[in-house]
Protein backbone atom coordinates (compact mmCIF):
# COMPACT_ATOMS: atom_id res chain seq x y z
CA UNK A 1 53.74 -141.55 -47.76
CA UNK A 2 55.14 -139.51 -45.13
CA UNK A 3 59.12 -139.07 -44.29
CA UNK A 4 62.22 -136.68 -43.38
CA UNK A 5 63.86 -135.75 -46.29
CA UNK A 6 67.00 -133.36 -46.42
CA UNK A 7 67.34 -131.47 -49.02
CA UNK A 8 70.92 -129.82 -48.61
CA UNK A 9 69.92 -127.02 -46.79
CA UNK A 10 66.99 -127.64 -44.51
CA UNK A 11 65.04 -131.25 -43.20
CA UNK A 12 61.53 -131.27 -43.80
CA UNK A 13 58.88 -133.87 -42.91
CA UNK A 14 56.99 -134.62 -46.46
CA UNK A 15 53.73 -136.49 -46.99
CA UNK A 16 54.37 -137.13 -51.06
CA UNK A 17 57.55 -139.95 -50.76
CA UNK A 18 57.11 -142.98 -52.90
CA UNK A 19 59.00 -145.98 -52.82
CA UNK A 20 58.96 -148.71 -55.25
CA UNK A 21 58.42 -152.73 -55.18
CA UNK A 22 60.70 -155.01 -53.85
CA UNK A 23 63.11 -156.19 -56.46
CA UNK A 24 64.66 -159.36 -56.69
CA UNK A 25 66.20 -160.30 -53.48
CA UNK A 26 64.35 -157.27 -52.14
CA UNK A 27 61.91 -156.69 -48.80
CA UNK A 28 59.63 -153.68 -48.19
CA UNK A 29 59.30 -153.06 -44.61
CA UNK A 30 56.47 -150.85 -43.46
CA UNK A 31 58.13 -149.12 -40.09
CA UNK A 32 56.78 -148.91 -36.88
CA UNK A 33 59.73 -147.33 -34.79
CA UNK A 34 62.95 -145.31 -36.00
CA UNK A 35 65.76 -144.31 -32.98
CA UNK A 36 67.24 -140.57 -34.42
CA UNK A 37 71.39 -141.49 -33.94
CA UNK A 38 73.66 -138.94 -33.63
CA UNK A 39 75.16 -140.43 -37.59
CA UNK A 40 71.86 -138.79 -39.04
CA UNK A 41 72.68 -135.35 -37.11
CA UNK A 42 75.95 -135.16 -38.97
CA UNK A 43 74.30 -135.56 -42.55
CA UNK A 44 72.73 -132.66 -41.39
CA UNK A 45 75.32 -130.58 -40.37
CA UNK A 46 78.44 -131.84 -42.70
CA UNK A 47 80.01 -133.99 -40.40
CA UNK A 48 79.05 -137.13 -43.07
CA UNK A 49 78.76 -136.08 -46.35
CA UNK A 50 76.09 -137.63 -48.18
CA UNK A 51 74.23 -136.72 -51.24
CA UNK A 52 71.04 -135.08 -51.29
CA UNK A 53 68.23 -134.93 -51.56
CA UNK A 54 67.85 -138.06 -48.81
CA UNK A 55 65.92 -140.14 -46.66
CA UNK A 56 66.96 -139.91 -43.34
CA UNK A 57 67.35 -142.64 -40.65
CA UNK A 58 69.57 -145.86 -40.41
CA UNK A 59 68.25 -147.60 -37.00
CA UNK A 60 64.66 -149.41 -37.54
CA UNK A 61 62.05 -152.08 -37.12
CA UNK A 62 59.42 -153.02 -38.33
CA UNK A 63 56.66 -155.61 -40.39
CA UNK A 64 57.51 -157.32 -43.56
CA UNK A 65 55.12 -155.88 -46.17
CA UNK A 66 55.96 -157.69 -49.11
CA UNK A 67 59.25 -159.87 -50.58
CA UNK A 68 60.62 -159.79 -53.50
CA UNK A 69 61.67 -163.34 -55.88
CA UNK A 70 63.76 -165.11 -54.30
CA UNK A 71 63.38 -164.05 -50.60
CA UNK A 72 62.53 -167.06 -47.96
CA UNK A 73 64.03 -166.41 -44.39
CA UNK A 74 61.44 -163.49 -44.19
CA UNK A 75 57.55 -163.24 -45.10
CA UNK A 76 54.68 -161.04 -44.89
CA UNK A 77 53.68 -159.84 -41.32
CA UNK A 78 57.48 -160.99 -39.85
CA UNK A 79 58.92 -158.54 -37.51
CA UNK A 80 61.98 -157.82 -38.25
CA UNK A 81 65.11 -155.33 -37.31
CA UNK A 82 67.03 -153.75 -39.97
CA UNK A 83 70.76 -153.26 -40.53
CA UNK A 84 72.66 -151.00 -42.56
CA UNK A 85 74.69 -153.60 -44.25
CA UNK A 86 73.93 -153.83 -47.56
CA UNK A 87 76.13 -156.79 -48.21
CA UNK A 88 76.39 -158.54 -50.91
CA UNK A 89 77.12 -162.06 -49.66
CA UNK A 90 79.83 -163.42 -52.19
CA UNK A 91 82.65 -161.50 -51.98
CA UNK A 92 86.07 -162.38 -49.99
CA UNK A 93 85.36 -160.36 -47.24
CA UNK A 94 81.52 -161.65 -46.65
CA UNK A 95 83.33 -165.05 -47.35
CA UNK A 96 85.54 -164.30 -44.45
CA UNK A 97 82.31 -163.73 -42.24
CA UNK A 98 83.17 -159.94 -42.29
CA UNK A 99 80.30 -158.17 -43.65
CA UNK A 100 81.55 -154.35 -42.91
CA UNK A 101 84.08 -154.88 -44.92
CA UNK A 102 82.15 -155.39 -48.19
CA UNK A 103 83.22 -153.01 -50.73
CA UNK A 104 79.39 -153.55 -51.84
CA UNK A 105 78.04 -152.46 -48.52
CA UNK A 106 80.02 -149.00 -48.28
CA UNK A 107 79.46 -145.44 -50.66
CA UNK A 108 76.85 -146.82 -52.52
CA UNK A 109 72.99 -146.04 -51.55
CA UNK A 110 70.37 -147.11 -53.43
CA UNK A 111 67.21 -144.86 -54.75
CA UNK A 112 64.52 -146.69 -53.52
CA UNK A 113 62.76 -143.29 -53.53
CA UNK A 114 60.67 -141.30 -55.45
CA UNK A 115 58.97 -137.42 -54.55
CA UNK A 116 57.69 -135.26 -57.56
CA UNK A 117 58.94 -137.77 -60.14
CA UNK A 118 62.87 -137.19 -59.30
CA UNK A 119 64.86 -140.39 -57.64
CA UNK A 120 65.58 -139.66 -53.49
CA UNK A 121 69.00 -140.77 -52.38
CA UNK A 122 69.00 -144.03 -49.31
CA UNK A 123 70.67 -143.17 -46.05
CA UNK A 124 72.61 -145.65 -44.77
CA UNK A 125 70.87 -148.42 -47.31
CA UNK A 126 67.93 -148.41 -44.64
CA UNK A 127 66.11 -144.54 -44.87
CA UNK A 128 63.94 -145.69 -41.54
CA UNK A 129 62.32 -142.16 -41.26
CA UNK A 130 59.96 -142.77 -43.46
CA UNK A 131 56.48 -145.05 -43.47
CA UNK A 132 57.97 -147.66 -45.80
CA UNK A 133 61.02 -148.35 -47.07
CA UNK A 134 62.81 -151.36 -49.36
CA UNK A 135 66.44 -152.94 -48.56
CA UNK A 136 67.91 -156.11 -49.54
CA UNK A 137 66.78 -159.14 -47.83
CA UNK A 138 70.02 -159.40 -45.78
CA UNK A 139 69.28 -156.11 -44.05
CA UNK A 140 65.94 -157.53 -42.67
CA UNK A 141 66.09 -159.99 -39.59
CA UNK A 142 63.52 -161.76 -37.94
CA UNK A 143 62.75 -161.02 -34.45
CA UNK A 144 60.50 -162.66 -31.86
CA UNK A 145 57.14 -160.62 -32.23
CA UNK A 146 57.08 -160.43 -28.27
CA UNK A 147 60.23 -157.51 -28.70
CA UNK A 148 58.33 -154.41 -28.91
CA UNK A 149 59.37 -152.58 -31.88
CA UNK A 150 60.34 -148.99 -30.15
CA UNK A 151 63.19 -151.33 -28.35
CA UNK A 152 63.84 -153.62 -31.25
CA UNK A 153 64.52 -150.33 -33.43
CA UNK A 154 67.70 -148.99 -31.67
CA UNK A 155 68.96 -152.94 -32.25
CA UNK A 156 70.09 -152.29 -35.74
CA UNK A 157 72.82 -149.51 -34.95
CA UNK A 158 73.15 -148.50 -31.71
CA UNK A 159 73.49 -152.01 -29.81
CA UNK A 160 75.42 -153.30 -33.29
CA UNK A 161 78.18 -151.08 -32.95
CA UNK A 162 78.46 -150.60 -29.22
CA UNK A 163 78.01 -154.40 -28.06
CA UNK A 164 79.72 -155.30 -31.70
CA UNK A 165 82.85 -153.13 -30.70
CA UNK A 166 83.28 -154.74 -26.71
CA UNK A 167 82.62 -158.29 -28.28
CA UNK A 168 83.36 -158.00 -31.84
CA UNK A 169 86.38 -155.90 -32.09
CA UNK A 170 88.09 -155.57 -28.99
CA UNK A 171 87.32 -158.42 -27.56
CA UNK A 172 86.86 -157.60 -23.86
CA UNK A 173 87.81 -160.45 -21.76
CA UNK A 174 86.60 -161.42 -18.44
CA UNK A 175 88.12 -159.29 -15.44
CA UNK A 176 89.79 -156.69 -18.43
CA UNK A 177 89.69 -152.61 -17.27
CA UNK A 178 87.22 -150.42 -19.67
CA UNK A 179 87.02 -147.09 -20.25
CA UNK A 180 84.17 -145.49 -21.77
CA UNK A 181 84.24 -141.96 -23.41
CA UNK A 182 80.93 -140.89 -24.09
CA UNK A 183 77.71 -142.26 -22.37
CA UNK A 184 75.10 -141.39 -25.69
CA UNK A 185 73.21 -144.28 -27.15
CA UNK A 186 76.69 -146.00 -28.62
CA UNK A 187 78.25 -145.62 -25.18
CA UNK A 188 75.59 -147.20 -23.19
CA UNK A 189 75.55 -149.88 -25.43
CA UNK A 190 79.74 -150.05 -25.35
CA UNK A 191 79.09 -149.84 -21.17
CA UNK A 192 76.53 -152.94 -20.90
CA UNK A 193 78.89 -154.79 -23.92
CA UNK A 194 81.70 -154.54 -21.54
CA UNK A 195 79.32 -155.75 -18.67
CA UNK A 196 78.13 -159.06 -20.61
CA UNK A 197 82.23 -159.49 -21.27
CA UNK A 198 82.64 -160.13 -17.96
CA UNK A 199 84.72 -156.73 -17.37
CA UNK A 200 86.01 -156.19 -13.71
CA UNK A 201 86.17 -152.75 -13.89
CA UNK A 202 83.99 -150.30 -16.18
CA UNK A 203 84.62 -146.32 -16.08
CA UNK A 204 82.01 -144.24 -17.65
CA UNK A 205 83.18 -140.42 -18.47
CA UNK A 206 80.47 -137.87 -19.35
CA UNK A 207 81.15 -134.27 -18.83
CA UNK A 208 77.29 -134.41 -17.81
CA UNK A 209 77.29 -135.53 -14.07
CA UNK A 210 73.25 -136.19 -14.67
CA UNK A 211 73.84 -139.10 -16.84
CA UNK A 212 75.91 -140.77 -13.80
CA UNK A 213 72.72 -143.09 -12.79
CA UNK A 214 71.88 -144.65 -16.34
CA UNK A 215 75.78 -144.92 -16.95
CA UNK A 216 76.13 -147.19 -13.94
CA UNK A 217 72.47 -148.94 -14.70
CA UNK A 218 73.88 -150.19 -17.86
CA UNK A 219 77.28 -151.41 -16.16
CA UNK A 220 79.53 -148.75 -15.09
CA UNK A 221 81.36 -149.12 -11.90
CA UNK A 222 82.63 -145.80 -12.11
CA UNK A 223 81.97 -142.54 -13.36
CA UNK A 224 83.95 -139.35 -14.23
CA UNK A 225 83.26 -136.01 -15.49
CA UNK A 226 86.48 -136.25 -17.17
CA UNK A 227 89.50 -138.41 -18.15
CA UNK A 228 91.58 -136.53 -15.45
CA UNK A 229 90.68 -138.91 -12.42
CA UNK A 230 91.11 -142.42 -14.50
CA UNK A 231 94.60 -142.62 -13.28
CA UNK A 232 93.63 -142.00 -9.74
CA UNK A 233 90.87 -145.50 -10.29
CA UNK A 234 93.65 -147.43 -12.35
CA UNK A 235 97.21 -146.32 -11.48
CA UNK A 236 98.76 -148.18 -14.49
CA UNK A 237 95.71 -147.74 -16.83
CA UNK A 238 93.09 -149.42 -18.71
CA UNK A 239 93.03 -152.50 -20.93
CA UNK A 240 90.70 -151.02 -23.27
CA UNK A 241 89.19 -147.65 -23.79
CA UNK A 242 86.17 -146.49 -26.23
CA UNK A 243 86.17 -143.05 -27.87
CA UNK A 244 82.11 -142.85 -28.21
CA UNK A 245 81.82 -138.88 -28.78
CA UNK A 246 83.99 -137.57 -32.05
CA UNK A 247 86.14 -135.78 -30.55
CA UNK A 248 89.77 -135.54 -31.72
CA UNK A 249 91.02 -134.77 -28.05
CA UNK A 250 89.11 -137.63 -26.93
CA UNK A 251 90.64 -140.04 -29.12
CA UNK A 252 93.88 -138.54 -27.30
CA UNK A 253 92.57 -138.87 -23.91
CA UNK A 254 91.81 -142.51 -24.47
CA UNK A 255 94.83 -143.21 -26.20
CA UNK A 256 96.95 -141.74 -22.74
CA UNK A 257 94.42 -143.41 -20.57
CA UNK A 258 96.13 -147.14 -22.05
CA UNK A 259 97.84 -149.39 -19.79
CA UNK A 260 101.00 -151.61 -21.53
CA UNK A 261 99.41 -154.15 -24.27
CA UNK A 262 96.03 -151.39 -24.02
CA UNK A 263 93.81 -150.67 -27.19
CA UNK A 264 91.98 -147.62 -27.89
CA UNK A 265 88.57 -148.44 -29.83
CA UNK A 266 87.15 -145.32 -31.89
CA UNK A 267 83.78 -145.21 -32.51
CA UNK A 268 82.52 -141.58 -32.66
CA UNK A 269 82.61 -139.58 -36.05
CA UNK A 270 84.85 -136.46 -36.18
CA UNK A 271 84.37 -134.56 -39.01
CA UNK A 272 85.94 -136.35 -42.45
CA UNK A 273 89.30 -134.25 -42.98
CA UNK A 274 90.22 -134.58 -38.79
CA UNK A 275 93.18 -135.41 -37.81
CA UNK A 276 94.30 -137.02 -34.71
CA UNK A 277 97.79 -137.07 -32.92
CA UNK A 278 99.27 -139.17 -30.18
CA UNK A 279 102.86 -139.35 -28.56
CA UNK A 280 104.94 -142.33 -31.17
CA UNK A 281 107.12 -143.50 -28.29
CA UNK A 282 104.04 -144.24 -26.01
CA UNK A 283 103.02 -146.85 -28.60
CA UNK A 284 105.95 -149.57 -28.39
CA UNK A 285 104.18 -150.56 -25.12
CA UNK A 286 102.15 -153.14 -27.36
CA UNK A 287 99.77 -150.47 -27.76
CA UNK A 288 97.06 -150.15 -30.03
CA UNK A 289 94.39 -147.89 -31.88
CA UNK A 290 92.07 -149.59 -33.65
CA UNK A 291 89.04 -148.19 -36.05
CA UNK A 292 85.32 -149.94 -35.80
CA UNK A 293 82.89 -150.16 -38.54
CA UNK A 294 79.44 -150.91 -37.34
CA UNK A 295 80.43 -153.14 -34.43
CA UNK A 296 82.24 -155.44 -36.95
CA UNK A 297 79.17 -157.04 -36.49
CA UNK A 298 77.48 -160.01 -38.63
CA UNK A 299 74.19 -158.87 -38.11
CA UNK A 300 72.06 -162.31 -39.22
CA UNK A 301 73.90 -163.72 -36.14
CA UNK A 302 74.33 -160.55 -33.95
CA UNK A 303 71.18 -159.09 -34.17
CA UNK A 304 69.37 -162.55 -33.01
CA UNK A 305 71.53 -163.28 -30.44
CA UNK A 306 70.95 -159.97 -29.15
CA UNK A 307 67.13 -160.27 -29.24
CA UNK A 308 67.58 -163.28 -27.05
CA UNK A 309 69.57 -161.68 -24.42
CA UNK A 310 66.89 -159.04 -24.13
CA UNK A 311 64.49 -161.64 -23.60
CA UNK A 312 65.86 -163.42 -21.09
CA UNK A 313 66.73 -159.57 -19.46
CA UNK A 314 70.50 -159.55 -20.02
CA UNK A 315 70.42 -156.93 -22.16
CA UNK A 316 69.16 -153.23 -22.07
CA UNK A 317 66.98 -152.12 -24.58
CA UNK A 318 63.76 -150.64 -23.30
CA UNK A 319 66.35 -148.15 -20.94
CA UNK A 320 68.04 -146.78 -24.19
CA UNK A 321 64.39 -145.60 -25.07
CA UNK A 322 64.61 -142.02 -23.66
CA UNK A 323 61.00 -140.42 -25.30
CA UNK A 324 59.25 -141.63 -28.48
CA UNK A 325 57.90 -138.83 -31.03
CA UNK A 326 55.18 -138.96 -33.52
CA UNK A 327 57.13 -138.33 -37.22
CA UNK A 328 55.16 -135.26 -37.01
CA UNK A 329 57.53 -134.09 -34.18
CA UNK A 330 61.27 -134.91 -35.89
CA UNK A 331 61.43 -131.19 -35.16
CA UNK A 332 61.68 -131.54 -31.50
CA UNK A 333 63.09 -135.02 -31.45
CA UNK A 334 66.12 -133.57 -33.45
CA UNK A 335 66.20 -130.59 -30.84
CA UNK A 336 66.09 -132.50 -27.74
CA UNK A 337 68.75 -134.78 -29.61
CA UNK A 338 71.13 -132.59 -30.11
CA UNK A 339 70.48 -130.85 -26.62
CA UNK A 340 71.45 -133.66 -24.94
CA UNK A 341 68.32 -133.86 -23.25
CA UNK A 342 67.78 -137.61 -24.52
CA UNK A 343 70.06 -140.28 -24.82
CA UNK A 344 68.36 -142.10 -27.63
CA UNK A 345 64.84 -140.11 -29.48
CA UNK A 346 62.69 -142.67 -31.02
CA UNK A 347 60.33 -142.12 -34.02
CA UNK A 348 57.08 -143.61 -34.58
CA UNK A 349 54.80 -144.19 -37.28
């Protein structure tokens, strides 16, 4: 079975993976589409560190292959989308409906994995860039088959954690100010979250003046090269503002950019040991800075609601898919990734 596996030092597409049987409680998915997130990237280069060797890939969809005992909201041939939460259902926080927080979801991947005899490590509990793969039954949700799986794939992560954060987290309200750091694959998703809120007004910031069309095609009203001019649109500031790149001056930027009773939302990855500093006195303001996990998203709920909004064309998923690349090419997805040249690359098998 083919997949990208990184071993440490270099990422190689294979053709000798193995993964098991489903297990109790288990589904094996056989993958049709993969989107390459910028979370993947930074296995690569340090920014998350993860044990190797691994399976990359976190953001998938695909057909149910087989189930394991147990298993009854999914069967063979189902299309589903998979999440990355690995929860475990009966704990306080899953109790509490908030699945991100399980201590059971978090710093524990599975080995689903096999190549030359020797266990491969999970990414993410999902490992999408590969042919098959096996998660727990709660990762897999059921889709309508009329979602074609290239869109349905970037459901999973990208549209998780970027609607998740405007809906989930901070809790946009209708008419609220939004500021938007970032416009990758999590920011367009943060841009059209704020636009199903209801937002009044929604500035985009990209230091890439090209990306001004799709920024405003998935809700922007405005767009910036840079924080500089967000005063000039909102004298007094914003209500919210999303950090969507990893940058610790960003996370600065957006914490200035708050009006009185603002909150800044961080969603990009900075590397683990970063450290980020903000004027104290600004704060008292009822100001606030708040970290997102994955959209704080319930993603048996979330992810079927936000099938349904794509069907009935409130919500943007075939316009995240920049280009789609045979496995083959991970080599030049990665590259046009990490160029910039593509908003979101998409994998297929």
């Amino acid at each position: 079975m083919r997949g990208v596996v990184f071993d440490g030092k270099r990422v190689e597409v294979v053709d000798d993976l193995e993964v098991r049987d489903p297990g109790a409680g288990e589904v094996r998915v056989a993958l049709a589409a993969a989107g390459l997130c910028h979370s993947d990237l930074s296995v690569v280069d340090g920014t998350i560190p993860f044990p190797v060797p691994v399976v990359l890939g976190h953001e998938g969809a695909g057909v149910v292959e087989a189930v394991g005992e147990g298993v009854t909201h999914v069967a063979p041939g189902d299309h589903v989308s998979l999440s990355t939460l690995a929860n475990c259902g009966t704990c306080a926080e899953c109790d509490r409906g908030r699945p991100t927080m399980c201590r059971r979801a978090i710093g524990r991947p599975g080995r689903p994995f096999t190549r030359d005899g020797l266990s491969v490590h999970q990414f993410a509990s999902t490992s999408v860039f590969a042919e098959r793969t096996v998660v727990k039954a709660v990762q897999a949700v059921r889709i309508p088959t009329d979602i074609p799986l290239t869109s349905a794939a970037l459901i999973g992560c990208g549209v998780l954690t970027g609607v998740g954060a405007v809906l989930n987290r901070a809790r946009v309200d209708r008419g609220d100010s939004v500021l938007v750091i970032g416009t990758g694959g999590i920011g367009l998703n943060v841009l059209q979250g704020a636009r199903l809120a209801g937002a009044l007004r929604i500035v985009a910031v990209d230091s890439n003046p090209a990306k001004e069309a799709v920024a405003r095609q998935f809700g922007a009203t405005d767009f910036l090269t840079s924080t500089d001019g967000v005063r000039e649109l909102l004298p007094t500031g914003v209500d919210h503002a999303f950090e969507c790149v990893g940058r610790v001056e960003l996370i600065r930027q957006a914490i200035d950019a708050l009006d009185r009773h603002g909150q800044a939302i961080l969603l990009g990855v900075p590397p683990a040991t970063a450290e980020a500093s903000f004027r104290v006195s600004s704060m008292y303001l009822d100001k606030s800075v708040l970290g997102c996990r994955y959209g704080s998203s319930r993603p048996q709920r979330d992810i079927a609601l936000y099938a349904e909004l794509y069907r009935q064309g409130r919500l943007l998923l075939d316009e995240l898919v920049s280009a789609t690349y045979p496995i083959e090419d991970f080599d030049k997805a990665r590259a046009d990734a990490e160029a910039g040249r593509v908003a979101r690359a998409v994998l297929t098998f």
